[in-house]
N, C-alpha and C. Protein backbone atom coordinates (compact mmCIF):
# COMPACT_ATOMS: atom_id res chain seq x y z
N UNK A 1 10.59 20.58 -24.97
CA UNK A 1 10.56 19.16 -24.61
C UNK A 1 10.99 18.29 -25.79
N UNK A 2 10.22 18.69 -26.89
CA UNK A 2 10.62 17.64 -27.88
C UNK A 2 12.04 18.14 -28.24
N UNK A 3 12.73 19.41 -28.54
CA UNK A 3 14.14 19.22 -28.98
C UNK A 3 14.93 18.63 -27.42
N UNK A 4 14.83 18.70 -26.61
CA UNK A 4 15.50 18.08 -25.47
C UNK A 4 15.84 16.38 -25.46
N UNK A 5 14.45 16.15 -25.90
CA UNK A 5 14.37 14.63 -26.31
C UNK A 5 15.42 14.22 -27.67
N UNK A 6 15.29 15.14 -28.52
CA UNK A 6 15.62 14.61 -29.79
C UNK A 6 17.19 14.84 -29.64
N UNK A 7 17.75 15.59 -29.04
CA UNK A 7 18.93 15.98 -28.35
C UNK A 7 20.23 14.66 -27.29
N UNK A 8 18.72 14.14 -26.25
CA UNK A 8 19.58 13.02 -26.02
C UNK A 8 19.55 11.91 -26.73
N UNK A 9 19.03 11.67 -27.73
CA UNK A 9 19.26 11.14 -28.62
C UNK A 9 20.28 10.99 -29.45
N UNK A 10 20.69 12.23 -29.61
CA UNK A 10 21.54 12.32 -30.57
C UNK A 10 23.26 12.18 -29.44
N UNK A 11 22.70 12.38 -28.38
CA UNK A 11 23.96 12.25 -27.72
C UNK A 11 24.39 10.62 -26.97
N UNK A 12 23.18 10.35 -26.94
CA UNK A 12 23.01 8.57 -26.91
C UNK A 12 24.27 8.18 -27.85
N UNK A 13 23.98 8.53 -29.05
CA UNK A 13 24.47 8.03 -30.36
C UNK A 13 26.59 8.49 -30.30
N UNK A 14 26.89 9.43 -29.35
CA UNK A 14 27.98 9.53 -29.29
C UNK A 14 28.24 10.82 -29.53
N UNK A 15 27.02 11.94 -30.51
CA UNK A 15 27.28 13.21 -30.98
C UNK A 15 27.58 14.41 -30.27
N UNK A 16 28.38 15.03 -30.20
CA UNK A 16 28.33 16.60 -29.66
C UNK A 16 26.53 17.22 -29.95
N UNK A 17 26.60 18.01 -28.95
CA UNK A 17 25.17 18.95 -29.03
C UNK A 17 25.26 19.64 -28.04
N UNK A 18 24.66 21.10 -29.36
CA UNK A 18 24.10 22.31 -28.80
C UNK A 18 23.11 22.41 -29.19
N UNK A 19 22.38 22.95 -27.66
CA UNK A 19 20.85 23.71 -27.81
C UNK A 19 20.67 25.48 -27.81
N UNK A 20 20.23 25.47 -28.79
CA UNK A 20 19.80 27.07 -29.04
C UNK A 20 18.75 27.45 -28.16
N UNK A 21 18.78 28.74 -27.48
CA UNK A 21 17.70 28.91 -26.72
C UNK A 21 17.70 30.41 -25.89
N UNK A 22 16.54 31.14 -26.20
CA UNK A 22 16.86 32.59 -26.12
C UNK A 22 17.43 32.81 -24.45
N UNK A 23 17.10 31.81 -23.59
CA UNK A 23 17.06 32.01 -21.82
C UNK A 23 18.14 30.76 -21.79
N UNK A 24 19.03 30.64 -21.56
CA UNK A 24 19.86 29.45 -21.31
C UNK A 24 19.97 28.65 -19.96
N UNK A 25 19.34 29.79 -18.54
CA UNK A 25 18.90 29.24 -17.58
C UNK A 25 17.75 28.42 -17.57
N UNK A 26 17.03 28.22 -18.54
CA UNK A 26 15.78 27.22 -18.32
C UNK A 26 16.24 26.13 -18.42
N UNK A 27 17.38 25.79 -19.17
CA UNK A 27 18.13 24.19 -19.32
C UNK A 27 18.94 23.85 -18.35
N UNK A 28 19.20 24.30 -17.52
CA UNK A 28 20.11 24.05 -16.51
C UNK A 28 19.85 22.57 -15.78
N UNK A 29 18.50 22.11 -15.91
CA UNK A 29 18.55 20.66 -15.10
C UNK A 29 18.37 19.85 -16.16
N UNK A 30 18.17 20.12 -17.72
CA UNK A 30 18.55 19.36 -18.92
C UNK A 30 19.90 19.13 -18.68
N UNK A 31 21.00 20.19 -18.35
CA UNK A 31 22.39 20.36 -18.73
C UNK A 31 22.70 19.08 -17.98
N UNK A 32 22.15 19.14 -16.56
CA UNK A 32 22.81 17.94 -15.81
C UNK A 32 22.80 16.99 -15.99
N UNK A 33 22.01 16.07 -16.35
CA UNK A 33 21.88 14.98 -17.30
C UNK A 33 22.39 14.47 -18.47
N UNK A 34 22.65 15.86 -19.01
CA UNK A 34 23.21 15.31 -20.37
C UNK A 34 24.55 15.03 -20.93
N UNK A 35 25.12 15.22 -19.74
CA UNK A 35 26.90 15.25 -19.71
C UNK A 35 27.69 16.17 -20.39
N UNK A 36 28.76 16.00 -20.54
CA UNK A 36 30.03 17.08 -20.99
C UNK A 36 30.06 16.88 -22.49
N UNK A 37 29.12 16.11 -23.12
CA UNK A 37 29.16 16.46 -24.63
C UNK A 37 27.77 17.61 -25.22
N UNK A 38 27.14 17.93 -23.92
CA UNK A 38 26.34 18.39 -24.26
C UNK A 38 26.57 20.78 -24.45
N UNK A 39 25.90 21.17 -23.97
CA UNK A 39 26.03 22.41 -23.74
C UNK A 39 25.02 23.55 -24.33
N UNK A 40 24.45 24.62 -24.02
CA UNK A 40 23.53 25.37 -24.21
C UNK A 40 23.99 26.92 -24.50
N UNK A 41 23.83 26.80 -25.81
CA UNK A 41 24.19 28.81 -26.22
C UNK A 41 22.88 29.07 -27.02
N UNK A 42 22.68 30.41 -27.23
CA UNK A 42 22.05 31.28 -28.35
C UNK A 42 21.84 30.45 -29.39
N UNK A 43 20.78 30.78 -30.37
CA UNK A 43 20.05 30.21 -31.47
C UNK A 43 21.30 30.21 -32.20
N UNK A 44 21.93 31.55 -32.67
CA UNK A 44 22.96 31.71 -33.70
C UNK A 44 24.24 30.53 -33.48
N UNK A 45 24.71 30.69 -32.06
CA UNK A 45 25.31 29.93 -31.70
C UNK A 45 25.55 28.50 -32.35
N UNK A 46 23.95 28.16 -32.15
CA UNK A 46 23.70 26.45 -31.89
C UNK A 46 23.39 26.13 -33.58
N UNK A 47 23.43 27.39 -34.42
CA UNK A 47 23.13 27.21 -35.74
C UNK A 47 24.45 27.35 -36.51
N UNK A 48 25.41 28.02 -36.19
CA UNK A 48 26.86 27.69 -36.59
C UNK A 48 27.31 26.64 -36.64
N UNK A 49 27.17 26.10 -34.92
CA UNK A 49 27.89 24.29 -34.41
C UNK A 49 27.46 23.90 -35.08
N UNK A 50 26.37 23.58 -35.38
CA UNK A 50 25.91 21.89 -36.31
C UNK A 50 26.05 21.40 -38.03
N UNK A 51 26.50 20.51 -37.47
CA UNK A 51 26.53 19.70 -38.78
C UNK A 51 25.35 19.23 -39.29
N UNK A 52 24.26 19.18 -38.58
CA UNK A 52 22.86 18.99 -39.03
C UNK A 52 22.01 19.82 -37.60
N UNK A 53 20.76 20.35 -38.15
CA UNK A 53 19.99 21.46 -37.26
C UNK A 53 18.92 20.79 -37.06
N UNK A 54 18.05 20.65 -35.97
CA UNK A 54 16.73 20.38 -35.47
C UNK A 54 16.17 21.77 -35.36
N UNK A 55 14.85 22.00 -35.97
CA UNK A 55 14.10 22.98 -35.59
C UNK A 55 12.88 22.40 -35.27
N UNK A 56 12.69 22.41 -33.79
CA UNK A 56 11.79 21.84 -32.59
C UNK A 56 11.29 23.13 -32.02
N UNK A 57 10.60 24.20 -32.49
CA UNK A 57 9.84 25.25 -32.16
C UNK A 57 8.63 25.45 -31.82
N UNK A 58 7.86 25.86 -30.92
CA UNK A 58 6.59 26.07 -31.33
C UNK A 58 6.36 27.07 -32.62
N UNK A 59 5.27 26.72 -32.98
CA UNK A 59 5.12 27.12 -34.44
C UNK A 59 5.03 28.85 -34.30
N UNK A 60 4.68 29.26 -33.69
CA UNK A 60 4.47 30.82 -33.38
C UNK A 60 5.72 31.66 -33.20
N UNK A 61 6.46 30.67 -32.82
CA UNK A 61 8.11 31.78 -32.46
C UNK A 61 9.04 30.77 -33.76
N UNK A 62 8.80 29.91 -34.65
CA UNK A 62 9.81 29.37 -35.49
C UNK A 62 10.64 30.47 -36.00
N UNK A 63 9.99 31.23 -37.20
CA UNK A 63 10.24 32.47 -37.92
C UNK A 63 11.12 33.34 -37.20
N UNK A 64 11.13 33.48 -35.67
CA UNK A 64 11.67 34.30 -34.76
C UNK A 64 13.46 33.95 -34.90
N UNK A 65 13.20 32.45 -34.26
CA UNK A 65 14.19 31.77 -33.41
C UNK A 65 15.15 31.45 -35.38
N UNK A 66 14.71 31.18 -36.57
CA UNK A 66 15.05 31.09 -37.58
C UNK A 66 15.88 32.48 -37.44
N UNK A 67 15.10 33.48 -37.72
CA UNK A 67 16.03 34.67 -37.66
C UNK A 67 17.09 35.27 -37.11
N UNK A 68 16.85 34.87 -35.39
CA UNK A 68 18.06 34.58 -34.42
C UNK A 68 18.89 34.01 -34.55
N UNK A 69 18.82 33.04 -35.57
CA UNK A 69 19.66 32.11 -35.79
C UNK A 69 20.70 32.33 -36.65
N UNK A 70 20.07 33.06 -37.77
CA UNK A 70 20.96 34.00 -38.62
C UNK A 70 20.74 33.06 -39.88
N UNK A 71 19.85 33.35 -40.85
CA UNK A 71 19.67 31.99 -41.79
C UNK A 71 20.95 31.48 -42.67
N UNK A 72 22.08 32.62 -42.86
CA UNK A 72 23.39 32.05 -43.50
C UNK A 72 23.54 31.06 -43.01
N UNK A 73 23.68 30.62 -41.50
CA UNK A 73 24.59 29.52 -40.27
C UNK A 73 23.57 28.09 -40.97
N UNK A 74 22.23 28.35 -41.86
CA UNK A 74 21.59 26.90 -42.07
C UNK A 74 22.17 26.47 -43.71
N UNK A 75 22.77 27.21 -43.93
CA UNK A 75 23.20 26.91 -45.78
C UNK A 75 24.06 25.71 -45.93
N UNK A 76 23.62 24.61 -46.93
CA UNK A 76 23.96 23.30 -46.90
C UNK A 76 23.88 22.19 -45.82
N UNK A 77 23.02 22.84 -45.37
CA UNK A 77 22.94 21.62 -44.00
C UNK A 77 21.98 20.88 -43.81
N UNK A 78 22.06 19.48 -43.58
CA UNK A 78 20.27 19.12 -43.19
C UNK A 78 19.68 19.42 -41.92
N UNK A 79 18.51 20.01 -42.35
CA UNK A 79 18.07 20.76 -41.24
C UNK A 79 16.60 19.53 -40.95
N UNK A 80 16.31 19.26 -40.05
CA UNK A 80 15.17 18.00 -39.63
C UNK A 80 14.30 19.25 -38.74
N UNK A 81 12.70 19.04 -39.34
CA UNK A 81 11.67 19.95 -39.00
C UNK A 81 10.90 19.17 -38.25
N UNK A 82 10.74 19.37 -37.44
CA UNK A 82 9.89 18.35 -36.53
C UNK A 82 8.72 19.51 -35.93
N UNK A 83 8.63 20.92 -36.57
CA UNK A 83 7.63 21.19 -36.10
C UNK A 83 6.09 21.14 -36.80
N UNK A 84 5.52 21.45 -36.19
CA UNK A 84 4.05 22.00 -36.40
C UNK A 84 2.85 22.91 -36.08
N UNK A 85 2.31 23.34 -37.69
CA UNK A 85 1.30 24.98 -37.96
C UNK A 85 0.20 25.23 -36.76
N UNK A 86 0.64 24.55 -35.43
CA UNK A 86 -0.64 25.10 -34.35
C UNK A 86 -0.78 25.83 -33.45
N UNK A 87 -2.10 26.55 -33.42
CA UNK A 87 -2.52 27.73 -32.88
C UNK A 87 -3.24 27.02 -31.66
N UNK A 88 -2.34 27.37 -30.24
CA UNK A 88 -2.88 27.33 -28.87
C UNK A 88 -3.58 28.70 -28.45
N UNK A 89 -3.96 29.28 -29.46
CA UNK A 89 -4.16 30.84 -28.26
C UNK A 89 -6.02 30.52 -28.46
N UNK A 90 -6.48 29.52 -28.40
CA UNK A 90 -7.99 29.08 -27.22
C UNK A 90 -7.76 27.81 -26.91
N UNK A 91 -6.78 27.45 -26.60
CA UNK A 91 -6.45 26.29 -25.95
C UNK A 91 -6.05 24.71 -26.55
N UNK A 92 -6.48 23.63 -25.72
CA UNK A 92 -6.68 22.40 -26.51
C UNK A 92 -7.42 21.68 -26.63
N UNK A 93 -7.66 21.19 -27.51
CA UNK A 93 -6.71 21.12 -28.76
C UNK A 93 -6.63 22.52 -29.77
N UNK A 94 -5.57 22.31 -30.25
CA UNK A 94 -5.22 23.31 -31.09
C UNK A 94 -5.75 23.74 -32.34
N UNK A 95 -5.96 24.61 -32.75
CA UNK A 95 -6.54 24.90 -34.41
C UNK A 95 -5.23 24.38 -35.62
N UNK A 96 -5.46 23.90 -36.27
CA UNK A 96 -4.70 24.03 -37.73
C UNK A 96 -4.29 24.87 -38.79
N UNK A 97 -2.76 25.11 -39.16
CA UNK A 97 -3.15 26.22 -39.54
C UNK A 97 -2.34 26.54 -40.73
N UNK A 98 -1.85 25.17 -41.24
CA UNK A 98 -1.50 24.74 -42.26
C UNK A 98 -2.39 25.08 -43.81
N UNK A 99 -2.23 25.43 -44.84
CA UNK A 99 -2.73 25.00 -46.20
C UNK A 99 -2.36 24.30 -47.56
N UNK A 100 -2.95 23.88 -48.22
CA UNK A 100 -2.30 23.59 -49.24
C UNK A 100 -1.06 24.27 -49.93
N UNK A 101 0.43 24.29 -49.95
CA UNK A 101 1.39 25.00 -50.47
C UNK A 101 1.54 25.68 -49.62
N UNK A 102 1.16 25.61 -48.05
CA UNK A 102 1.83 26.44 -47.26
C UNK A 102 2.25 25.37 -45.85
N UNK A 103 2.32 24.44 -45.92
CA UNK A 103 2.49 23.94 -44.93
C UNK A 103 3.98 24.51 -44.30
N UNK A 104 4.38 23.92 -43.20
CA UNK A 104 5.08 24.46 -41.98
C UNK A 104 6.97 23.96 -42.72
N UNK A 105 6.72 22.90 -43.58
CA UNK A 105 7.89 22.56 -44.14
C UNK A 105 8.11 23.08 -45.24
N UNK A 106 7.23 23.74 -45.88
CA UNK A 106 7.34 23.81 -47.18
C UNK A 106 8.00 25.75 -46.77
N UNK A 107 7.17 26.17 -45.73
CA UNK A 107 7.67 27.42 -45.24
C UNK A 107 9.43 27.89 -44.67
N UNK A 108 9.41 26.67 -44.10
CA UNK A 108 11.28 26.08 -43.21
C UNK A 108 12.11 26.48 -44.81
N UNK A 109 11.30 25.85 -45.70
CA UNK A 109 12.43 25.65 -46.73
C UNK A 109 12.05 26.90 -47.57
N UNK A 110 11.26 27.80 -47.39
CA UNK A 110 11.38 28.47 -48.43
C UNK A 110 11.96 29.80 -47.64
N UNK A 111 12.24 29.49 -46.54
CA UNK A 111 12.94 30.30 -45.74
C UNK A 111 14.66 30.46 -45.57
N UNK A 112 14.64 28.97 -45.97
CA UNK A 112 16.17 28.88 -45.93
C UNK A 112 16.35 27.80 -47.04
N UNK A 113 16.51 28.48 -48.23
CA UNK A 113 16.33 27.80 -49.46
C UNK A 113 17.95 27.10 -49.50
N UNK A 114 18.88 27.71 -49.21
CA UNK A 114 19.88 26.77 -48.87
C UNK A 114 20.56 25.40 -48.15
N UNK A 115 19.24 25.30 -47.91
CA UNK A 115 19.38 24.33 -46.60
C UNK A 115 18.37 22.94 -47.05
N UNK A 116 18.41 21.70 -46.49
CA UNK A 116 17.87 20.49 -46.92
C UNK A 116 17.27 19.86 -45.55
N UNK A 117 16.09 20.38 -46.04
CA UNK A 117 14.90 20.52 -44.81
C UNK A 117 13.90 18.90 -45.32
N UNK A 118 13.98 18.24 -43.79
CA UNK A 118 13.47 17.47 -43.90
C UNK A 118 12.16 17.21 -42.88
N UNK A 119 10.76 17.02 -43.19
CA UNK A 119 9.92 16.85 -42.08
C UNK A 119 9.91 15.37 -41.64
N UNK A 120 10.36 15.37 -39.94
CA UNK A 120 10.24 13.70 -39.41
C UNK A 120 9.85 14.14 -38.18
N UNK A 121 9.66 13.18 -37.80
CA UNK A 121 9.29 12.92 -36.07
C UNK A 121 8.26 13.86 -35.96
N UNK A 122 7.44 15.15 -36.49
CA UNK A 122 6.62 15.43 -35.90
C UNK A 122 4.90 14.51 -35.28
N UNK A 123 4.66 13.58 -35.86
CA UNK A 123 3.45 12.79 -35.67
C UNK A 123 3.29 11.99 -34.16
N UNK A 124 4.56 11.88 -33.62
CA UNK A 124 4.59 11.23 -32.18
C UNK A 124 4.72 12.42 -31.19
N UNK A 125 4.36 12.00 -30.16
CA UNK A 125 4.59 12.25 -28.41
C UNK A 125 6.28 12.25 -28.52
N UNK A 126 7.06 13.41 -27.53
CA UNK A 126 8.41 13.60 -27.78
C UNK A 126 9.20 12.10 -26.99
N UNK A 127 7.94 11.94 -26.35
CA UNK A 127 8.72 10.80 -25.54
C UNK A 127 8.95 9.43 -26.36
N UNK A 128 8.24 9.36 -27.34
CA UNK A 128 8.18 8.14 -28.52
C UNK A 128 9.31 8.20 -29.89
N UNK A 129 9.69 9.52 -29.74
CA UNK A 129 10.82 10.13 -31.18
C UNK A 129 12.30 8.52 -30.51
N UNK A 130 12.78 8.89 -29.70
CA UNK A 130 13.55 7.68 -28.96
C UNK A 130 13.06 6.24 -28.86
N UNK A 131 13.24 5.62 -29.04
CA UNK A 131 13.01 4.14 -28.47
C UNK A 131 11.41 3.89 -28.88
N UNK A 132 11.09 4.03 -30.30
CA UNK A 132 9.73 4.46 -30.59
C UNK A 132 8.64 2.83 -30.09
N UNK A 133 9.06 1.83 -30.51
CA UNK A 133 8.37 0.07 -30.16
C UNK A 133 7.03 0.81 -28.95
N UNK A 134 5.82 0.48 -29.24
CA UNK A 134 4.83 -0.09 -28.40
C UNK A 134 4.82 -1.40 -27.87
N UNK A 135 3.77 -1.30 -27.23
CA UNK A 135 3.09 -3.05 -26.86
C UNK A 135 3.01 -3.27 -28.03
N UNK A 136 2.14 -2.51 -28.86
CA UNK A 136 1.23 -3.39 -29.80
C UNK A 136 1.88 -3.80 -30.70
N UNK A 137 3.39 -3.34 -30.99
CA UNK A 137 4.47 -3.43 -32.27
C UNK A 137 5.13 -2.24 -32.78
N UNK A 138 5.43 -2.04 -33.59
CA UNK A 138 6.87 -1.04 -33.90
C UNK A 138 5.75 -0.07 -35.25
N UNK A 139 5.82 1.43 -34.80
CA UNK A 139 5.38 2.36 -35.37
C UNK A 139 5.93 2.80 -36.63
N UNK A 140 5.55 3.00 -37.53
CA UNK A 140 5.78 3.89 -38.68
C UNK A 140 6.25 5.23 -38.33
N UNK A 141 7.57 5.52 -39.30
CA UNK A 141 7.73 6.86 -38.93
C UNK A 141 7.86 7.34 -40.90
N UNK A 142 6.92 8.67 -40.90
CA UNK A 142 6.63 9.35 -42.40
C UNK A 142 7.64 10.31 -42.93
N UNK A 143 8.54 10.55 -43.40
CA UNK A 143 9.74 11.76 -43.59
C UNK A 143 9.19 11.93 -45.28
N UNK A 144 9.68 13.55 -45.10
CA UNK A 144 9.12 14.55 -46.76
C UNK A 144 10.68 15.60 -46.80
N UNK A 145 10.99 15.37 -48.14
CA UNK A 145 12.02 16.82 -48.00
C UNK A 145 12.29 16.24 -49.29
N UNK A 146 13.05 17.79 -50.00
CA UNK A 146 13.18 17.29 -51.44
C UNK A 146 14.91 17.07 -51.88
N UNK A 147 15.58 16.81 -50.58
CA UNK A 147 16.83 16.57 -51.02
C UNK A 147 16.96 14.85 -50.88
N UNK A 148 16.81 13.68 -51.26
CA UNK A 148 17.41 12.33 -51.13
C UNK A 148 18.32 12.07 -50.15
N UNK A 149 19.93 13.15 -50.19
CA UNK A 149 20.61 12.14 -49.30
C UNK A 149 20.07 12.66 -47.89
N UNK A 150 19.81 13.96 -47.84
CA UNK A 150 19.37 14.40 -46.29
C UNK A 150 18.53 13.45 -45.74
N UNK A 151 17.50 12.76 -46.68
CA UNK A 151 16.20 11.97 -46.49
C UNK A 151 16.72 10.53 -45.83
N UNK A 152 18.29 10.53 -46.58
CA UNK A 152 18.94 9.08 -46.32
C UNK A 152 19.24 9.30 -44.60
N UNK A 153 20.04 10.55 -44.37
CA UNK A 153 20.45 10.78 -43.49
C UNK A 153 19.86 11.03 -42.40
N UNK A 154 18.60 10.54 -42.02
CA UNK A 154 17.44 11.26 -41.46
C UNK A 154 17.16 9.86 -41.15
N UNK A 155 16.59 8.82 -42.56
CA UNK A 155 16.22 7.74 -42.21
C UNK A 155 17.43 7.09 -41.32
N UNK A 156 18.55 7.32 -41.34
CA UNK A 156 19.55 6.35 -40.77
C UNK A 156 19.27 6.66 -39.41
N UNK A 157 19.57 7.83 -38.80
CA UNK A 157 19.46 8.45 -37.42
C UNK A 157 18.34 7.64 -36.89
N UNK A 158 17.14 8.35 -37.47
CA UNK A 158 15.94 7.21 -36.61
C UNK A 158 16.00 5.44 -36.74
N UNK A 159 16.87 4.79 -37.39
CA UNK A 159 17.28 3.58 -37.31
C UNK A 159 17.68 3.56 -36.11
N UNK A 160 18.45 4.35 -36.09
CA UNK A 160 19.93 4.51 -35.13
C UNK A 160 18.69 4.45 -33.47
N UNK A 161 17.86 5.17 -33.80
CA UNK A 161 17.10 5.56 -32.50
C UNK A 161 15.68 3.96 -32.30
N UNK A 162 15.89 3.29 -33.16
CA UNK A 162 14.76 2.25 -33.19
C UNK A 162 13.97 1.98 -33.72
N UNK A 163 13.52 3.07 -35.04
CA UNK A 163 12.63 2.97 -35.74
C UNK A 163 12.96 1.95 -36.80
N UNK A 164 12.09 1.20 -36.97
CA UNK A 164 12.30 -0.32 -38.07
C UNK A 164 11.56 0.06 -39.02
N UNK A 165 11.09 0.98 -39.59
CA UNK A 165 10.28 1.36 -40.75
C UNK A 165 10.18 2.59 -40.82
N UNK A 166 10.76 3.31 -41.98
CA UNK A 166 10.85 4.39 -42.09
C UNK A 166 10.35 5.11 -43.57
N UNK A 167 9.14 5.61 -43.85
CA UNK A 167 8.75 5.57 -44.99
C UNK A 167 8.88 7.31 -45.76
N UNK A 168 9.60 7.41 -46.85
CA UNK A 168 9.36 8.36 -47.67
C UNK A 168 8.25 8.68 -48.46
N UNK A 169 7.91 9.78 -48.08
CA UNK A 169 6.46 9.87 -48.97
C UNK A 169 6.67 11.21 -49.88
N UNK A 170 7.25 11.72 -50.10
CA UNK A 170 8.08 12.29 -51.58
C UNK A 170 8.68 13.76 -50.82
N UNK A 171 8.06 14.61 -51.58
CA UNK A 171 9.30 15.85 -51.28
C UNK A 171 8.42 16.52 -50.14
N UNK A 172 8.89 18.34 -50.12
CA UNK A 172 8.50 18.76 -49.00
C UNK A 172 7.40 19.20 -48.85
N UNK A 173 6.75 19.55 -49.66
CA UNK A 173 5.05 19.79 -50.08
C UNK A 173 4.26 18.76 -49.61
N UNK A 174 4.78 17.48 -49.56
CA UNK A 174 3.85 16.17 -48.43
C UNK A 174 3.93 16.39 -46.86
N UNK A 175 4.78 17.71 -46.68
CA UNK A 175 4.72 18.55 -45.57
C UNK A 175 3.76 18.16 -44.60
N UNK A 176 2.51 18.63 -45.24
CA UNK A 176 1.06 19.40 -45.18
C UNK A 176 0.40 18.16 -44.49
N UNK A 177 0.52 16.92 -45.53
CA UNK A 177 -0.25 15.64 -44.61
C UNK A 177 0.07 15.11 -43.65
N UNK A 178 1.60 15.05 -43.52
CA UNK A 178 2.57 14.78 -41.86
C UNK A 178 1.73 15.93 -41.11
N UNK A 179 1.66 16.66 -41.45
CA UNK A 179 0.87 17.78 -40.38
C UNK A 179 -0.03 17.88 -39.64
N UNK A 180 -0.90 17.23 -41.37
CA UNK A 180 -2.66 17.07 -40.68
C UNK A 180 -2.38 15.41 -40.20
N UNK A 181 -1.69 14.75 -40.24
CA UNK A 181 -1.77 13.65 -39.63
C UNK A 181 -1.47 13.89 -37.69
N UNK A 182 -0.89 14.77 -37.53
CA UNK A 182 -0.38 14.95 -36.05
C UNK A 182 -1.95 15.55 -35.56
N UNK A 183 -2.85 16.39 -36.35
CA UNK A 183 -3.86 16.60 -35.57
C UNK A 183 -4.76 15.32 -35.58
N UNK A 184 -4.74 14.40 -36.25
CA UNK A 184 -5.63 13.22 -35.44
C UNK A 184 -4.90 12.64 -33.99
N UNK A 185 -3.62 12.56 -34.16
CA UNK A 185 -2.86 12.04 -32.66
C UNK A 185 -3.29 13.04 -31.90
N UNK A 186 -3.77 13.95 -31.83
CA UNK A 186 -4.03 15.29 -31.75
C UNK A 186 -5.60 14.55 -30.45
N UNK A 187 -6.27 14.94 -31.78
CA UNK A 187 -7.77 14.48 -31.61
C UNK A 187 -7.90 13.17 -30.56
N UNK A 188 -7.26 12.47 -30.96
CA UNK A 188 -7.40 11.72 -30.59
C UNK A 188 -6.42 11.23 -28.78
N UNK A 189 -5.64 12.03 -28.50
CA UNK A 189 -5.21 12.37 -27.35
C UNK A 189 -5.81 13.34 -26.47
N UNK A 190 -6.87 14.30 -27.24
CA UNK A 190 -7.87 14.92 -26.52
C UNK A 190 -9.26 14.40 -25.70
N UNK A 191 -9.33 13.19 -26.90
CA UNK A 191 -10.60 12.08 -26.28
C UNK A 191 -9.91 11.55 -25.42
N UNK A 192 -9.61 10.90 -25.60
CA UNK A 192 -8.63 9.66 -24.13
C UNK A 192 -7.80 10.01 -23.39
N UNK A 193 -7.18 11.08 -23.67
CA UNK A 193 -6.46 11.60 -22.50
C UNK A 193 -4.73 10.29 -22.72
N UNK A 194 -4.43 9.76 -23.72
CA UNK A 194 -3.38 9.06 -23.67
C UNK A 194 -2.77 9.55 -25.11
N UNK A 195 -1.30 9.68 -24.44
CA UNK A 195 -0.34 10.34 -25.07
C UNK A 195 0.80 9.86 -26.26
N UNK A 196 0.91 8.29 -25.98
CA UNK A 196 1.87 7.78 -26.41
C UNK A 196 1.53 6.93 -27.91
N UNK A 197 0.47 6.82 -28.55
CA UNK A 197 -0.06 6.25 -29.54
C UNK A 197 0.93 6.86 -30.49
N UNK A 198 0.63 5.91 -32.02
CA UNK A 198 1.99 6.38 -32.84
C UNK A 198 0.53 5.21 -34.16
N UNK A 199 1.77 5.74 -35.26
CA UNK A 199 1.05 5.70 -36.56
C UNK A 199 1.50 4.07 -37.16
N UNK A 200 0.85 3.04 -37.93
CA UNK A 200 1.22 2.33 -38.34
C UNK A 200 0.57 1.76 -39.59
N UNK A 201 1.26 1.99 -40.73
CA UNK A 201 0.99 1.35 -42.25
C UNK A 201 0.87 -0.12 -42.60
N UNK A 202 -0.16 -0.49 -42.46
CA UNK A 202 -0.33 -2.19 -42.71
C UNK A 202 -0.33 -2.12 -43.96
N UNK A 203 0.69 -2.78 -45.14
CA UNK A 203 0.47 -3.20 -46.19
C UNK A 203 -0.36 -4.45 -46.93
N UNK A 204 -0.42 -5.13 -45.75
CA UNK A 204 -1.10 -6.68 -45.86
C UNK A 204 -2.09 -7.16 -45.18
């Protein structure tokens, strides 16, 4: 769901896109929607095409679908991590499963040390990564990675998508708190049962 989202997004914007994906019949009523710039091959595939990579995994098969992918096809590229360390196997909410120096970004990158891995968009609902504005006002979005221009290139896109504030909070080791920050949206979508809440930094 969330790379599907983050996908028409990017095709909003005018971009070619491929989705990696071990079953290519499950996208078939994504495909229709998304027009003739879109298209669906193999992990390896969809890790060759790009000029920049989304890895939108559940956290349990990342390592997998990384490997499928063939980690050469991620060398020099910015790769945007939007996932996160949680364990569904007793349900929800999920356990955490992140640690200090091991978080889920800090892992992306030490996996594919060639590559300029950036953590964004994981803290929202996939439906909020797009057109992020509430009622209540315009959400904060948190990005970590230790390359600058990828970080530039990352912040621009989510411009591109609506976000009016886009805050760096240093390299990829700040991983860990984007992380534990998604389990309070977490927590807190377990009490209320509402999905769409998003994060916001009052300086004043």
């Amino acid at each position: 769901m969330v790379g599907q989202q983050l996908r028409l997004g990017f095709l909003r914007l005018g971009h070619e896109v491929k989705i990696g994906t071990r079953d290519t019949s499950k996208l078939n009523d994504w495909l229709k929607q998304a027009g003739k710039k879109a298209s669906v091959r193999s992990f390896e595939d969809a890790a060759k095409f790009g000029e920049l990579v989304v890895i939108a995994t559940f956290w349990a098969g990342t390592d997998n679908a990384i490997n499928l992918a063939e980690k050469e096809n991620f060398n020099g590229k910015v790769i945007i991590d939007v996932t996160n360390p949680l364990d569904f196997s007793n349900g929800f909410p999920p356990k955490f499963g992140a640690t200090v120096g091991n978080s889920a970004g800090e892992h992306i990158q030490k996996m594919l040390p060639s590559a300029k891995v950036v953590k964004a968009f994981n803290i929202v609902n996939a439906y909020v990564m797009i057109d992020p504005k509430r009622e209540e006002g315009d959400p904060d979005l948190f990005i970590a990675g230790n390359d600058q221009t990828a970080k530039d290139k990352v912040k621009y896109i989510a411009e591109q998508w609506g976000w009016k504030s886009v805050i760096d909070i240093g390299d990829i080791s700040q991983s860990l708190f984007l992380e534990a920050l998604t389990q309070i949206w977490i927590i807190y979508a377990a009490k209320t049962g509402k999905y769409e809440h998003a994060f916001k930094l009052l300086k004043k």
